[in-house]
N, C-alpha and C. Protein backbone atom coordinates (compact mmCIF):
# COMPACT_ATOMS: atom_id res chain seq x y z
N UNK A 1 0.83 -1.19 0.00
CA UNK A 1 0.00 0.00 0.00
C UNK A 1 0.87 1.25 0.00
N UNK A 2 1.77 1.32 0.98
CA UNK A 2 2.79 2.08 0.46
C UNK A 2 3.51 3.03 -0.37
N UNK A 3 3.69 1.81 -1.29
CA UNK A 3 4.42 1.86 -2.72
C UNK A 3 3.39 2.52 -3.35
N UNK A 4 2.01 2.02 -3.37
CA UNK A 4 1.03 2.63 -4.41
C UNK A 4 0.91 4.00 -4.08
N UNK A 5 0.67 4.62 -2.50
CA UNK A 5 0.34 5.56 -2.15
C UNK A 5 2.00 7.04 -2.51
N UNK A 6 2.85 6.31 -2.94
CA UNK A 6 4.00 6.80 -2.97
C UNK A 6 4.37 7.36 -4.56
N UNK A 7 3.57 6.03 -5.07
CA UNK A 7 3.72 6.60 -6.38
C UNK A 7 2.63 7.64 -6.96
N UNK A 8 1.40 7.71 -6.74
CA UNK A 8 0.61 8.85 -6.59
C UNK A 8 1.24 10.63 -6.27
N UNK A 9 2.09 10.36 -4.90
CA UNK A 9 2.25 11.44 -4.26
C UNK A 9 3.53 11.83 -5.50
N UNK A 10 4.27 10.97 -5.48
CA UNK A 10 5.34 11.31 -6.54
C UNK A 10 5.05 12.37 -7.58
N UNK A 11 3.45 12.15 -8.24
CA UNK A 11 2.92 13.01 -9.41
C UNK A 11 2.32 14.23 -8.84
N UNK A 12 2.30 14.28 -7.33
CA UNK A 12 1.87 15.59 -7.12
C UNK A 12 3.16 16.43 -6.83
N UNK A 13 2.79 17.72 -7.09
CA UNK A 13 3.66 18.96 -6.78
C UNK A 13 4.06 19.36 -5.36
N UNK A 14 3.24 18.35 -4.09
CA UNK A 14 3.48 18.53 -2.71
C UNK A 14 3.63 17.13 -2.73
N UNK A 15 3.52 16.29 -3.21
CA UNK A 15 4.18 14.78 -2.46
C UNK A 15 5.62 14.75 -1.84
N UNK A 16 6.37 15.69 -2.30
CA UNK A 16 7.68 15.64 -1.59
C UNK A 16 7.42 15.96 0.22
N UNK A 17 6.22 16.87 0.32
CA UNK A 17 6.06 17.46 1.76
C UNK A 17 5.71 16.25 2.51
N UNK A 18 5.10 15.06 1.93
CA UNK A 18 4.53 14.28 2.16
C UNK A 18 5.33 12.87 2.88
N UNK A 19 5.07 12.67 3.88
CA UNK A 19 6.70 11.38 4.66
C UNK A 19 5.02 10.07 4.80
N UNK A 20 5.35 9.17 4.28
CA UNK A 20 4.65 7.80 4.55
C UNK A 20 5.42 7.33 5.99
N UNK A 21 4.76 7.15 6.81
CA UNK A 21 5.67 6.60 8.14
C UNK A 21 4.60 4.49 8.27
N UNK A 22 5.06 3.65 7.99
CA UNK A 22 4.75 2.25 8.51
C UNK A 22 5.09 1.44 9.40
N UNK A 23 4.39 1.49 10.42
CA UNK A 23 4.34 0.76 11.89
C UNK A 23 2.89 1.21 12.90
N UNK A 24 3.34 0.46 13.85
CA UNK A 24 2.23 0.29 14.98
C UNK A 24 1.87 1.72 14.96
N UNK A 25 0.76 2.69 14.53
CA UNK A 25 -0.08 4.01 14.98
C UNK A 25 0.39 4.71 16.34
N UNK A 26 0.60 4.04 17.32
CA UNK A 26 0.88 4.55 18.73
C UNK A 26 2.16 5.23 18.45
N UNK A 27 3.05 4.05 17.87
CA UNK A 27 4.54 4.18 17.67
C UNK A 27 4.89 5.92 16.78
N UNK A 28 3.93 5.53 15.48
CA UNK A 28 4.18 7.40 14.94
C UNK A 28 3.91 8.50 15.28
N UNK A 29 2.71 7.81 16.22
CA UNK A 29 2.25 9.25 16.52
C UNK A 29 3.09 9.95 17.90
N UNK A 30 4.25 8.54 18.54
CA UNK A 30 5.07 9.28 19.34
C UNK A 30 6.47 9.29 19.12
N UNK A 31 6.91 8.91 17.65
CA UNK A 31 7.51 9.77 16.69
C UNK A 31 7.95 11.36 16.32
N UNK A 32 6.24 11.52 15.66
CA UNK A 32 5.54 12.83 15.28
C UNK A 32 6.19 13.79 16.39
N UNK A 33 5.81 13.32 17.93
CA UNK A 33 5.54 14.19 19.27
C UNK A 33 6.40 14.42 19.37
N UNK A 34 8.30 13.92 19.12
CA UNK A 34 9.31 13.61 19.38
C UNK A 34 9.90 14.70 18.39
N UNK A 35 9.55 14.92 17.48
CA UNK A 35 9.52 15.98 16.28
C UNK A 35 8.97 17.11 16.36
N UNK A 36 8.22 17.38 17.35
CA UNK A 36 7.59 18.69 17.78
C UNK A 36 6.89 18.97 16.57
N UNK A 37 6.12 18.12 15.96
CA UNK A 37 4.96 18.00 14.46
C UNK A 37 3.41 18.47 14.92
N UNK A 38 3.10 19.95 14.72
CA UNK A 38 1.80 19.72 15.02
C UNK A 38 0.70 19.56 13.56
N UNK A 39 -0.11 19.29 13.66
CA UNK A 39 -1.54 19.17 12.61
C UNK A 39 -2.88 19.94 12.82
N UNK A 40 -2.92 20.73 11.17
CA UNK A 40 -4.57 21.25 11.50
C UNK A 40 -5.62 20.44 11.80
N UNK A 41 -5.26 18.86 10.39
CA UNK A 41 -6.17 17.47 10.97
C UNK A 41 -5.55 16.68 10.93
N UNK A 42 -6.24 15.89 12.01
CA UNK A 42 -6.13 14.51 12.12
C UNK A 42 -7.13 13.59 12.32
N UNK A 43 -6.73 12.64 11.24
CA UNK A 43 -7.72 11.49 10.74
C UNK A 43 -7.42 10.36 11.44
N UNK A 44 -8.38 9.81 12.38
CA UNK A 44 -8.19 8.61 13.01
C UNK A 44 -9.59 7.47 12.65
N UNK A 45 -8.63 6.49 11.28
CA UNK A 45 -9.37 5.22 11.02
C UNK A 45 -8.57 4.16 11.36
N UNK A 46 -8.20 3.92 12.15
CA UNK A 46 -7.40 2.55 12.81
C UNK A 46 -7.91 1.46 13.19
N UNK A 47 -7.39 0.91 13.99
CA UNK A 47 -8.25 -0.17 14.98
C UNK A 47 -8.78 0.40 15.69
N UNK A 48 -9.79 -0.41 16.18
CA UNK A 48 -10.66 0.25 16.84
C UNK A 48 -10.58 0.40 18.45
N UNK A 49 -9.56 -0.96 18.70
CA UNK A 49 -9.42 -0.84 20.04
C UNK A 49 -8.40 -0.11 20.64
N UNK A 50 -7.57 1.06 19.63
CA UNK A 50 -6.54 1.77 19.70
C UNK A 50 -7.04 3.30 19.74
N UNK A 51 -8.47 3.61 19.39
CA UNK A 51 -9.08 4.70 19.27
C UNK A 51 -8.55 5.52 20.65
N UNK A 52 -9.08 4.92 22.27
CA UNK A 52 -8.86 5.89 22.99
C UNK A 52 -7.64 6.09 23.22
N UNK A 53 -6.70 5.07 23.21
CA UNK A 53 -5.16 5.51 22.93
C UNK A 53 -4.45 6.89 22.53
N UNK A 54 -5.03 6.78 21.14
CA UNK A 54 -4.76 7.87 20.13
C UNK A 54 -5.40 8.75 20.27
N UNK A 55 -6.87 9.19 20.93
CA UNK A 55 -7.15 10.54 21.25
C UNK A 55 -6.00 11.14 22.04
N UNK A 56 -5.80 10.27 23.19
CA UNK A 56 -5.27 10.53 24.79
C UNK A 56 -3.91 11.35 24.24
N UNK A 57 -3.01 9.92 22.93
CA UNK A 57 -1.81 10.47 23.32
C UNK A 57 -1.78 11.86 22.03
N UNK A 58 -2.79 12.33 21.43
CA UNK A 58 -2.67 13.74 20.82
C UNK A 58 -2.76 14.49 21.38
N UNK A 59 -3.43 14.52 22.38
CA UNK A 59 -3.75 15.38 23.30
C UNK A 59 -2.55 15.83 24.25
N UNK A 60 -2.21 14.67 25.14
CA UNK A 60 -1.10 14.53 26.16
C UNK A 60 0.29 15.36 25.08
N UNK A 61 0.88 14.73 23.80
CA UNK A 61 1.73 15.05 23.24
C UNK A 61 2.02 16.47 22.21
N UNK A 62 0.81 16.99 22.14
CA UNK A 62 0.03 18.28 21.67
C UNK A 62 0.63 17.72 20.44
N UNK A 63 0.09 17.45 19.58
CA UNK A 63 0.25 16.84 18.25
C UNK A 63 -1.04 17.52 17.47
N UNK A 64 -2.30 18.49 17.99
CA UNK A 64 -3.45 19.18 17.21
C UNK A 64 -2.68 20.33 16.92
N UNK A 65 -2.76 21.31 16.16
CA UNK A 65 -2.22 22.56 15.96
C UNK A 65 -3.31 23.29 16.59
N UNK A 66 -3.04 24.28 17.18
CA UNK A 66 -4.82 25.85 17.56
C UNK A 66 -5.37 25.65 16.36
N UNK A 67 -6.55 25.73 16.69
CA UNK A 67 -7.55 25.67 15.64
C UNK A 67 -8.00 24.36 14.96
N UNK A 68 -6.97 23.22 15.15
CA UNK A 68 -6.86 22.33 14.67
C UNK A 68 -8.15 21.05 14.52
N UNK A 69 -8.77 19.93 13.96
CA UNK A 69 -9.32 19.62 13.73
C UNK A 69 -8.95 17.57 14.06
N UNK A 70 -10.09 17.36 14.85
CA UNK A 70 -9.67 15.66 14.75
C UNK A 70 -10.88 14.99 13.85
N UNK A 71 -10.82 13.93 13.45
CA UNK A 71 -11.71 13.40 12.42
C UNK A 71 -11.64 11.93 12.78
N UNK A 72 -13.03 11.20 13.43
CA UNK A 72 -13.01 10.42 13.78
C UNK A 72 -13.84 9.09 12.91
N UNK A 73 -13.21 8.31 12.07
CA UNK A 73 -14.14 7.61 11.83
C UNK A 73 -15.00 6.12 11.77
N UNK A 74 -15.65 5.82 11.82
CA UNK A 74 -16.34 4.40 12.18
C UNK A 74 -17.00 4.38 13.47
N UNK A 75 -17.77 6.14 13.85
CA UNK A 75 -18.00 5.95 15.79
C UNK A 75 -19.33 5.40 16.13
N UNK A 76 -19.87 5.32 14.78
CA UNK A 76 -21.40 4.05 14.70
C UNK A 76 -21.36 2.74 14.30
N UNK A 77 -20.17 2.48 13.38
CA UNK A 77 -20.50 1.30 12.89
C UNK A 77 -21.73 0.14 12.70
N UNK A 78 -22.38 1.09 11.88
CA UNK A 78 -23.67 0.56 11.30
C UNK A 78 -24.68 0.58 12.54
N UNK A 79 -24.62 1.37 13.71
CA UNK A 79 -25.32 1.04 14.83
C UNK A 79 -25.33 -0.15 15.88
N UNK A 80 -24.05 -0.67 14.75
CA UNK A 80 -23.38 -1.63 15.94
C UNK A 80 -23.16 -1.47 17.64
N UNK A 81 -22.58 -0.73 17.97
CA UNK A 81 -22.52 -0.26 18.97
C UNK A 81 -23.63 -0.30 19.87
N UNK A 82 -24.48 -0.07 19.66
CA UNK A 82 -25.50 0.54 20.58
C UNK A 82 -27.19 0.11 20.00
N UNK A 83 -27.07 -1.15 18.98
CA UNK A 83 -28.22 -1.63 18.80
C UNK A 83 -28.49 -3.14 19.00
N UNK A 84 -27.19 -3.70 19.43
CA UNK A 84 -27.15 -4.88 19.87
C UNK A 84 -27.59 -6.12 18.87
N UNK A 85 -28.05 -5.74 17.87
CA UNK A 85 -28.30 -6.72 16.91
C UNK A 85 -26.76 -7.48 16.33
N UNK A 86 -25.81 -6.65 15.45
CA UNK A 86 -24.91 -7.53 14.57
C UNK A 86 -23.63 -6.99 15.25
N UNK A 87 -23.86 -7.32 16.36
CA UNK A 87 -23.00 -6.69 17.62
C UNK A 87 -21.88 -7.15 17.25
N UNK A 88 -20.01 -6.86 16.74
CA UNK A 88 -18.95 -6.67 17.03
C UNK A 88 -17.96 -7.18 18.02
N UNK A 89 -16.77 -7.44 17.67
CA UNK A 89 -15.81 -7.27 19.03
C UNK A 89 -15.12 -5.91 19.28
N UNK A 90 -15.53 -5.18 18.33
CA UNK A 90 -14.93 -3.55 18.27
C UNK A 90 -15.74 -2.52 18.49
N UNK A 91 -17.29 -3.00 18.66
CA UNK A 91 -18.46 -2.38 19.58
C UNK A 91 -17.94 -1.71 20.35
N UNK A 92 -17.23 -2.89 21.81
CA UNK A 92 -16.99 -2.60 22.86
C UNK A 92 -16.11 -1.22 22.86
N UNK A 93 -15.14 -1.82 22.38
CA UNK A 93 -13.97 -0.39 21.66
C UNK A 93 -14.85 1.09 21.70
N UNK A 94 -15.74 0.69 20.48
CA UNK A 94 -16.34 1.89 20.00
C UNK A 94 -17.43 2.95 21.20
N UNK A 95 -17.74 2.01 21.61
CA UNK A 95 -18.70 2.47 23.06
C UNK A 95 -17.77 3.63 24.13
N UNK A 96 -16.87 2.93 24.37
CA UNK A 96 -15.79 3.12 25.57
C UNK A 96 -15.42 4.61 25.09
N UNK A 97 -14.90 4.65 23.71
CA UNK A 97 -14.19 5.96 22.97
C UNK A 97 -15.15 7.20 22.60
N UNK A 98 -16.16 6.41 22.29
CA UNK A 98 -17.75 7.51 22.68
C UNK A 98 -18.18 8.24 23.78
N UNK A 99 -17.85 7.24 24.84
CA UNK A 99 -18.26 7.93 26.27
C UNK A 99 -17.14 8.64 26.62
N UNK A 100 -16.21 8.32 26.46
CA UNK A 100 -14.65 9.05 26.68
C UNK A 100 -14.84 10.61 26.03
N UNK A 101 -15.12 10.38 24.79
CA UNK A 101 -15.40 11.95 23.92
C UNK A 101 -16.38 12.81 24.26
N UNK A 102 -17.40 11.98 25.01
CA UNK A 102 -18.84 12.82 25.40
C UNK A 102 -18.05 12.79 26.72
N UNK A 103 -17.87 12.73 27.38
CA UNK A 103 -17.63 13.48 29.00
C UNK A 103 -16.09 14.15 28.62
N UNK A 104 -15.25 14.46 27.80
CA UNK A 104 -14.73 15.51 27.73
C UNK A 104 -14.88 16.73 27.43
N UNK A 105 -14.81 17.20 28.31
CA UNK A 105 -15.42 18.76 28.71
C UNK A 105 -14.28 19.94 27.79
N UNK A 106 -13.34 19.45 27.25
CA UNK A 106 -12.30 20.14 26.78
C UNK A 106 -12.37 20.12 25.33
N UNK A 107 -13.59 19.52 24.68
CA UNK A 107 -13.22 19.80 23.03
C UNK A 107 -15.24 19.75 23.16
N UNK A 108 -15.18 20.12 21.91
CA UNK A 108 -16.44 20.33 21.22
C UNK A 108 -16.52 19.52 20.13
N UNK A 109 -17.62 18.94 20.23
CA UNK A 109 -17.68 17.66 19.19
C UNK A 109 -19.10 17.36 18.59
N UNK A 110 -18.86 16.84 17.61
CA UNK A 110 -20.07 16.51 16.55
C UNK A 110 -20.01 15.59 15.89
N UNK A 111 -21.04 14.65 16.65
CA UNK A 111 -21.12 13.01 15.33
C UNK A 111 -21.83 13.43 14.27
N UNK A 112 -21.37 13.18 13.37
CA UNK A 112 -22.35 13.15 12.10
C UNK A 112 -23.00 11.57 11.85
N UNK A 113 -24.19 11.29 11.78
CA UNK A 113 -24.70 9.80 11.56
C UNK A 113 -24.85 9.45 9.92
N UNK A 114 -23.70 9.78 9.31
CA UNK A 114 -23.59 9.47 8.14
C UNK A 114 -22.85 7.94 7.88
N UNK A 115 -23.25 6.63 7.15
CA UNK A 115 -22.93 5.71 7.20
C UNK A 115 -22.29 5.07 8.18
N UNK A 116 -21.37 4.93 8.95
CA UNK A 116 -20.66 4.47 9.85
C UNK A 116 -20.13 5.53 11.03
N UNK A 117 -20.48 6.44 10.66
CA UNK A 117 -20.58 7.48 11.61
C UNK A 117 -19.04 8.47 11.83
N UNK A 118 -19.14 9.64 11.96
CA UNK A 118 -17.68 10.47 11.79
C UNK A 118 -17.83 11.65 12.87
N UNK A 119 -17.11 11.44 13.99
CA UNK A 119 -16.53 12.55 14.83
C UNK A 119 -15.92 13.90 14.24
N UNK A 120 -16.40 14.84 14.60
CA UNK A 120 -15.30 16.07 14.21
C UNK A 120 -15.37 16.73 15.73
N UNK A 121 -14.02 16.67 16.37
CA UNK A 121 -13.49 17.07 17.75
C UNK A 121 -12.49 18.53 17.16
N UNK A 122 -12.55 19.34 17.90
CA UNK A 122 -12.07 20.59 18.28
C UNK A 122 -11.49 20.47 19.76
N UNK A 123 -10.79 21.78 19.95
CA UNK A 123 -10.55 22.06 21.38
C UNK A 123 -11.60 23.22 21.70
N UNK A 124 -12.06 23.12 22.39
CA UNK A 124 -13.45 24.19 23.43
C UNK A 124 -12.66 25.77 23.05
N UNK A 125 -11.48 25.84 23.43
CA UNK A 125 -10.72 27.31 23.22
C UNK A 125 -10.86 27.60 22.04
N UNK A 126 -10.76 26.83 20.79
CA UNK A 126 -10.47 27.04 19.66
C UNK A 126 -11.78 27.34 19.18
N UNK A 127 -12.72 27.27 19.60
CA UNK A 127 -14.02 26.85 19.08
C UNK A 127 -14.78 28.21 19.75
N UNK A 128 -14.04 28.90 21.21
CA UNK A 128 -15.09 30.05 21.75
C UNK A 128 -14.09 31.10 20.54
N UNK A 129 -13.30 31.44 19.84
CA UNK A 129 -12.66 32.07 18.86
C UNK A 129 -13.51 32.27 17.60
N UNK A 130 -14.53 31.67 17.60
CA UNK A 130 -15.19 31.52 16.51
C UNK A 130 -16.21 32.70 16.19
């Protein structure tokens, strides 16, 4: 996947800006932190049981830029979660990282219930700027 995604970027005029990093998610993103790398977004489609991980350690490692934007996706999975019918082993996951995002009092957030469902998290500061 890589390679394909490499040769794409190659034909763009910013693929050079562009670094492919491959390994464990936790591992780059405390990489990134190690690099003092911040982001306007960040897209988190991973595993699922790595979700609250990766909020925690963007947060902890300030890896959002001000103003910056998180993008969460799969936080319905078909209503998996929370309709108990074609219930998951990544439900559980998904539940846990839901309630985690709704009782944080420090970002402002919005599910959208579009197919599988997509978080857009802010920081609360960034958001009274508006």
């Amino acid at each position: 996947i890589a390679d394909v995604a490499r040769s794409f970027l190659d034909r763009s005029p910013v693929g050079n800006k562009i670094e492919i990093m491959i390994g464990p998610a936790l591992n780059s993103l405390e990489i990134l932190a190690e690099k003092r790398m911040k982001f306007d977004v960040i897209y988190i489609d991973a595993d699922k049981k790595g979700y609250v991980q990766y909020y925690k350690t963007i947060f902890e490692k300030d890896l959002l830029a001000p103003e910056g934007t998180i993008i969460v996706d799969n936080v319905l999975k078909s209503g998996d979660p929370y309709s108990g019918e074609k219930y998951e082993s990544n439900s559980d996951a998904i539940v846990e990282f839901n309630d985690m995002v709704l009782r944080d009092k420090n970002v402002h957030k919005v599910m959208i219930p579009v197919r599988d469902g997509v978080y857009l998290i802010r920081r609360m500061e960034d958001t009274d700027k508006a």
